[in-house]
Protein backbone atom coordinates (compact mmCIF):
# COMPACT_ATOMS: atom_id res chain seq x y z
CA UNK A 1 0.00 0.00 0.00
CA UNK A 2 1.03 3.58 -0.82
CA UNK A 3 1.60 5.96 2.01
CA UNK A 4 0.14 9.40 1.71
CA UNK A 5 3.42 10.64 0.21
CA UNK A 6 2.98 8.35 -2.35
CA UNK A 7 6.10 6.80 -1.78
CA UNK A 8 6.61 2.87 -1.81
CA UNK A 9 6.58 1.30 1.55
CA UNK A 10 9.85 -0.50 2.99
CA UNK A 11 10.81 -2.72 5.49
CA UNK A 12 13.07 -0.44 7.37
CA UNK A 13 13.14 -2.85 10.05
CA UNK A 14 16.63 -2.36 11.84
CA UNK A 15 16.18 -6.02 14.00
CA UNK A 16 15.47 -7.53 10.86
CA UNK A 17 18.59 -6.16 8.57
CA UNK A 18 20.79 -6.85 11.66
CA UNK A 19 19.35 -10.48 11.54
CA UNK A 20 20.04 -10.63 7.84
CA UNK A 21 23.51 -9.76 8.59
CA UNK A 22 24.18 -11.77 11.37
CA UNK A 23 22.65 -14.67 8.80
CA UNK A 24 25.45 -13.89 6.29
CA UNK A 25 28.04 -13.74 8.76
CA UNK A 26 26.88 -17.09 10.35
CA UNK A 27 27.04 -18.57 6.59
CA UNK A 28 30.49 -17.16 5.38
CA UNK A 29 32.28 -18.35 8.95
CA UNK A 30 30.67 -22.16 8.12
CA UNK A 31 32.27 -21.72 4.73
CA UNK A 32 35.52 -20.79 6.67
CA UNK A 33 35.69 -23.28 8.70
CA UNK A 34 34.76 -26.02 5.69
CA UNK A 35 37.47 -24.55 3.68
CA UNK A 36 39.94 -24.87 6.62
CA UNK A 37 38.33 -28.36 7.50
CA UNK A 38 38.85 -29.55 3.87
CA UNK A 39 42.51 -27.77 4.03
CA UNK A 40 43.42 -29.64 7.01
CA UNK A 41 42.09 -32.90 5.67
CA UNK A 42 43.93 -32.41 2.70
CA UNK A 43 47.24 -31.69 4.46
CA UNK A 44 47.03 -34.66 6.71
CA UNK A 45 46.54 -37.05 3.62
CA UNK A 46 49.67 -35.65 2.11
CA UNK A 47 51.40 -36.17 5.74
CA UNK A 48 50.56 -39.40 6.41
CA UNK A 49 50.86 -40.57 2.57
CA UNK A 50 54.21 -38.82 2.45
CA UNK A 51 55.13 -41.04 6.09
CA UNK A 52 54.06 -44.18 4.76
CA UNK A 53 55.91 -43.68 1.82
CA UNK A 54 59.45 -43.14 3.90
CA UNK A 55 58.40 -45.76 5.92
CA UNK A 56 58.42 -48.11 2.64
CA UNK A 57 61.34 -46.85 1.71
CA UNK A 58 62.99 -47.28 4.99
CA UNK A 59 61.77 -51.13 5.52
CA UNK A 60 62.76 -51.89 1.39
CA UNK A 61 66.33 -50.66 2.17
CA UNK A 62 66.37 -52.69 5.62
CA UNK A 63 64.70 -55.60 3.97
CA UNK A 64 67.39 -55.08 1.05
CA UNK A 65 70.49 -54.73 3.00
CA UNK A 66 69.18 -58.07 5.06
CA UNK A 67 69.03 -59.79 1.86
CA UNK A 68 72.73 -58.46 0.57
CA UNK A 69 74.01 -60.19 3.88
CA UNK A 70 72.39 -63.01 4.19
CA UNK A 71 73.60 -63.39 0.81
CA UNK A 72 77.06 -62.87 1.77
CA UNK A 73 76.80 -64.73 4.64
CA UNK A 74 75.35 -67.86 2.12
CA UNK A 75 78.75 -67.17 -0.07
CA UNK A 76 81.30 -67.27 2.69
CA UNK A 77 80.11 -70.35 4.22
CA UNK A 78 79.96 -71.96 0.86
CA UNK A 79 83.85 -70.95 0.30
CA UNK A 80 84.24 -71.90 4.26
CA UNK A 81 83.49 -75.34 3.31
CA UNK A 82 85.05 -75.72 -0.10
CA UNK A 83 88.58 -74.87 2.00
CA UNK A 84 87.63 -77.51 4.05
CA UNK A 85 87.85 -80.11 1.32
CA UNK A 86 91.02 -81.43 -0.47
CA UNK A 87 91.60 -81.28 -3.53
CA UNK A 88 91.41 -84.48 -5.26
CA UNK A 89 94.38 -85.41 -7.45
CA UNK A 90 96.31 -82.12 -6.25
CA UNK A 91 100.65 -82.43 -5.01
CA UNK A 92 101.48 -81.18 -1.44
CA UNK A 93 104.58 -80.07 -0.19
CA UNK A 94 105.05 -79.78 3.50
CA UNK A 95 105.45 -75.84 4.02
CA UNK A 96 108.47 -76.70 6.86
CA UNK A 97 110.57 -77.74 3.84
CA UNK A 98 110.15 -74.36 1.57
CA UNK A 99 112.66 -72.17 2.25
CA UNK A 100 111.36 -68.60 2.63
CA UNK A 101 115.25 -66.67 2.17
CA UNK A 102 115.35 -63.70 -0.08
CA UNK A 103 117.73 -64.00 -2.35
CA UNK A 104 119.11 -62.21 -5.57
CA UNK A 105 120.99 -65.56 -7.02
CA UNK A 106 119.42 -68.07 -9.28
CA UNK A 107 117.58 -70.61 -7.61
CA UNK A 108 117.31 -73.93 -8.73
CA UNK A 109 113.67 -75.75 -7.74
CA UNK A 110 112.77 -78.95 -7.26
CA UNK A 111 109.41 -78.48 -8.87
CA UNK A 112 108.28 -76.92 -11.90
CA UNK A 113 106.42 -74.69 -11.76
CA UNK A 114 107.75 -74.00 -8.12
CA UNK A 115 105.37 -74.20 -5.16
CA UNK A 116 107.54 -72.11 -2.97
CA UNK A 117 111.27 -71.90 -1.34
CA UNK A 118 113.37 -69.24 -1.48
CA UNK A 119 113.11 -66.51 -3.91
CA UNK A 120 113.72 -62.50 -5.25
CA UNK A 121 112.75 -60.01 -2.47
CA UNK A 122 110.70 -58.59 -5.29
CA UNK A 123 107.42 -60.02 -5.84
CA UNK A 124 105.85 -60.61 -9.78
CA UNK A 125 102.45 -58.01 -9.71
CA UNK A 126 99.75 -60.70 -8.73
CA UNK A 127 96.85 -58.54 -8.71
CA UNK A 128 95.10 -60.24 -11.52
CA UNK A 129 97.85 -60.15 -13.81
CA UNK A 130 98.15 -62.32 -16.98
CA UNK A 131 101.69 -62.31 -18.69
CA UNK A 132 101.48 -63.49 -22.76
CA UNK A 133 105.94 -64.02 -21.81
CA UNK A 134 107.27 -66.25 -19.06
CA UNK A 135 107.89 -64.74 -15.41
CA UNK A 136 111.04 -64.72 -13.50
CA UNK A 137 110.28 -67.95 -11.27
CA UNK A 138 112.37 -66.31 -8.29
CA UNK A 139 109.44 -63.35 -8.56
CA UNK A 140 106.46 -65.57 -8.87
CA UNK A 141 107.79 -67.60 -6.22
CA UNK A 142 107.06 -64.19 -3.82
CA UNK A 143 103.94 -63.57 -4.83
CA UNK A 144 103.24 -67.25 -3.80
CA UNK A 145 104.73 -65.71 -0.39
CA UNK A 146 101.80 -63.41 -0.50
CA UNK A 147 98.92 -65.93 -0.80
CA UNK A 148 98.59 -65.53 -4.62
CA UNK A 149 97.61 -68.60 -6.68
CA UNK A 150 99.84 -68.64 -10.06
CA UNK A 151 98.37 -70.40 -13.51
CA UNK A 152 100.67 -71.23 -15.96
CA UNK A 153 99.90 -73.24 -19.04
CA UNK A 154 102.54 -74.75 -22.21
CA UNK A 155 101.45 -74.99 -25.67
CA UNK A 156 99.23 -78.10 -25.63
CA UNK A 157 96.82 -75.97 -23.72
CA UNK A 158 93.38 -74.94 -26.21
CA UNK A 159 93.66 -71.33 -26.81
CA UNK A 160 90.00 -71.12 -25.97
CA UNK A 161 91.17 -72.58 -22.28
CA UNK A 162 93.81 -70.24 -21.84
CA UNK A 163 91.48 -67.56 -22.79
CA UNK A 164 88.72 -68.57 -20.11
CA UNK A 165 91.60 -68.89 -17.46
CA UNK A 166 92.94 -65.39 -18.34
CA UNK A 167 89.32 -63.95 -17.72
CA UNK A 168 88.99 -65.71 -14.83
CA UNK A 169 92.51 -64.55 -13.44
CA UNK A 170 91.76 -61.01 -14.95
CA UNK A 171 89.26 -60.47 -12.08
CA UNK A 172 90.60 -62.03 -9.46
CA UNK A 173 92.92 -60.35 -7.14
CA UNK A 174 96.17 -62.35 -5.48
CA UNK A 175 96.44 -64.06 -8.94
CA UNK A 176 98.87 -64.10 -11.83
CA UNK A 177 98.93 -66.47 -15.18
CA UNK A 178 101.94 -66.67 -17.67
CA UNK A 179 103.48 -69.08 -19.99
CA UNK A 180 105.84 -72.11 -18.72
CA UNK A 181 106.53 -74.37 -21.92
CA UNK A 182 108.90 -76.69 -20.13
CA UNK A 183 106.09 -77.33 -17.67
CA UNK A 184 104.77 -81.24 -17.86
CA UNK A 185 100.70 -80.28 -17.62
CA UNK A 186 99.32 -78.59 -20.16
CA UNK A 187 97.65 -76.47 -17.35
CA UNK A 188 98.47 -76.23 -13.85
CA UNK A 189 97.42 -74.28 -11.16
CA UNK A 190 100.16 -73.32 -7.99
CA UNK A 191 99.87 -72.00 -4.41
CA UNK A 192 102.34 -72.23 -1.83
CA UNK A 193 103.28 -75.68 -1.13
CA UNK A 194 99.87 -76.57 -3.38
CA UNK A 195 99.71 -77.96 -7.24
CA UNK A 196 97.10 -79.19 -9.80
CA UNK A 197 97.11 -79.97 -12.76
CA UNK A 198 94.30 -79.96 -14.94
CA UNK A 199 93.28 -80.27 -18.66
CA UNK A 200 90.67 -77.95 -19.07
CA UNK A 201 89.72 -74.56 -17.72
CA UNK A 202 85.80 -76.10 -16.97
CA UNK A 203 87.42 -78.64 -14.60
CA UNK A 204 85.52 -77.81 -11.26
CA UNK A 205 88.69 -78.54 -9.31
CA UNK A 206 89.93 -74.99 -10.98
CA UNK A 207 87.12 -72.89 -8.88
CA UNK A 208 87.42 -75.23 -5.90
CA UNK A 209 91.75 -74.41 -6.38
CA UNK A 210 90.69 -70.47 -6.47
CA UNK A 211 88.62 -70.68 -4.01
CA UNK A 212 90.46 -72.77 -1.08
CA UNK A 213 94.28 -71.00 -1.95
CA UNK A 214 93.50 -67.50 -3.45
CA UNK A 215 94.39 -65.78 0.42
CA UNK A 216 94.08 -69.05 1.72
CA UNK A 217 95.32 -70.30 5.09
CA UNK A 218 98.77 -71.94 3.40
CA UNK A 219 99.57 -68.15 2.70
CA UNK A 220 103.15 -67.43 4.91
CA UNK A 221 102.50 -63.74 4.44
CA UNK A 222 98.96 -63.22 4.38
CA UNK A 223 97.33 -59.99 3.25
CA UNK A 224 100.80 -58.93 1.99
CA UNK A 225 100.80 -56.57 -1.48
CA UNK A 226 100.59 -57.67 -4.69
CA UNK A 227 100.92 -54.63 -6.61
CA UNK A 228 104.27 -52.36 -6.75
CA UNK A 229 106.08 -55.74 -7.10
CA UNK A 230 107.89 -56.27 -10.73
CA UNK A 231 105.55 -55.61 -13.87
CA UNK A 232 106.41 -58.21 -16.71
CA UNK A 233 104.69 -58.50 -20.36
């Protein structure tokens, strides 16, 4: 209805624009506090995804590492007991009767190749060395000394085996392979006081000769160097 100033009436209410307000204010603060609600739920997603990952992680390196040593532990006890075991067809000499003299005069062994006695104060490099030309016998002797386990091989010997023996020695440290032609096997392995011979590189007994003398407990001078010694071709 029009008043008498012909002017449209309004609801000038003050109670009920302060209620409106109020209204607005009560809507916008639950918006607030959904946004921050969502926010927060968010977050703590992120936080706990983001801890469960590093907790993976940190149990797949633990369960990893476990695995690398029980591996290791599987390996040495395999090599334990392949020291424990001779041999078979392999020469001994008892270690009392090597002479361990330095000496810078020819020395004439009983053996050959020579298993040990006494020798050139300077060791042949054993640290997976192969030699295409024949050692000096006194030097190799040394690095016998040192624990190193010496292959030597004469022309009856299959190129293809000398090839597989020189890989083999190639990664292996405390060994050393070179030529002997006057040697009676066509390939024979040596350690100190310790010889096989064999006619193929795939005979087991190589490995089980690696794996027994290569630092093994006939070395005199274990853990001694076999590098800086005397570099041959």
């Amino acid at each position: 209805m029009a008043s008498k100033s012909g002017r449209t009436n309004q609801n000038t209410d003050p109670h009920s624009r302060q209620a409106r307000i109020a209204e607005m204010r009560r809507a916008d603060q639950i918006r607030e506090r959904r946004k921050k609600a969502i926010a927060i739920t968010a977050a703590s997603a992120i936080v706990v995804g983001l801890v469960g990952f590093g907790a993976w992680v940190l149990i797949d390196q633990k369960q990893a590492e476990q695995r690398k040593q029980a591996a290791a532990e599987k390996i040495r006890k395999e090599a334990e007991a392949i020291r424990k075991q001779p041999v078979e067809g392999e020469q001994l000499w008892d270690a009392k009767t090597l002479g361990r003299n330095h000496v810078e005069t020819p020395v004439k062994y009983e053996m050959n190749p020579p298993v040990g006695g006494d020798h050139h104060p300077r060791w042949m490099n054993c640290n997976g060395d192969v030699y295409k030309n024949p050692v000096p016998e006194v030097n190799a002797v040394h690095s016998l000394e040192h624990g190193a386990v010496w292959v030597t091989y004469n022309e009856k010997a299959p190129k293809a085996d000398v090839d597989r023996l020189a890989a083999t020695v190639g990664k292996t440290p405390y060994t050393l392979m070179s030529p002997i032609k006057e040697q009676t096997g066509s390939i024979m392995l040596s350690a100190w006081g310790k010889q096989l011979t064999v006619d193929s590189a795939d005979d087991p007994r190589v490995s089980q000769f690696f794996t027994k003398y290569v630092q093994g407990e006939q070395t005199p001078e274990p853990g001694a160097a076999c590098t800086s010694g005397l570099a041959g071709k």
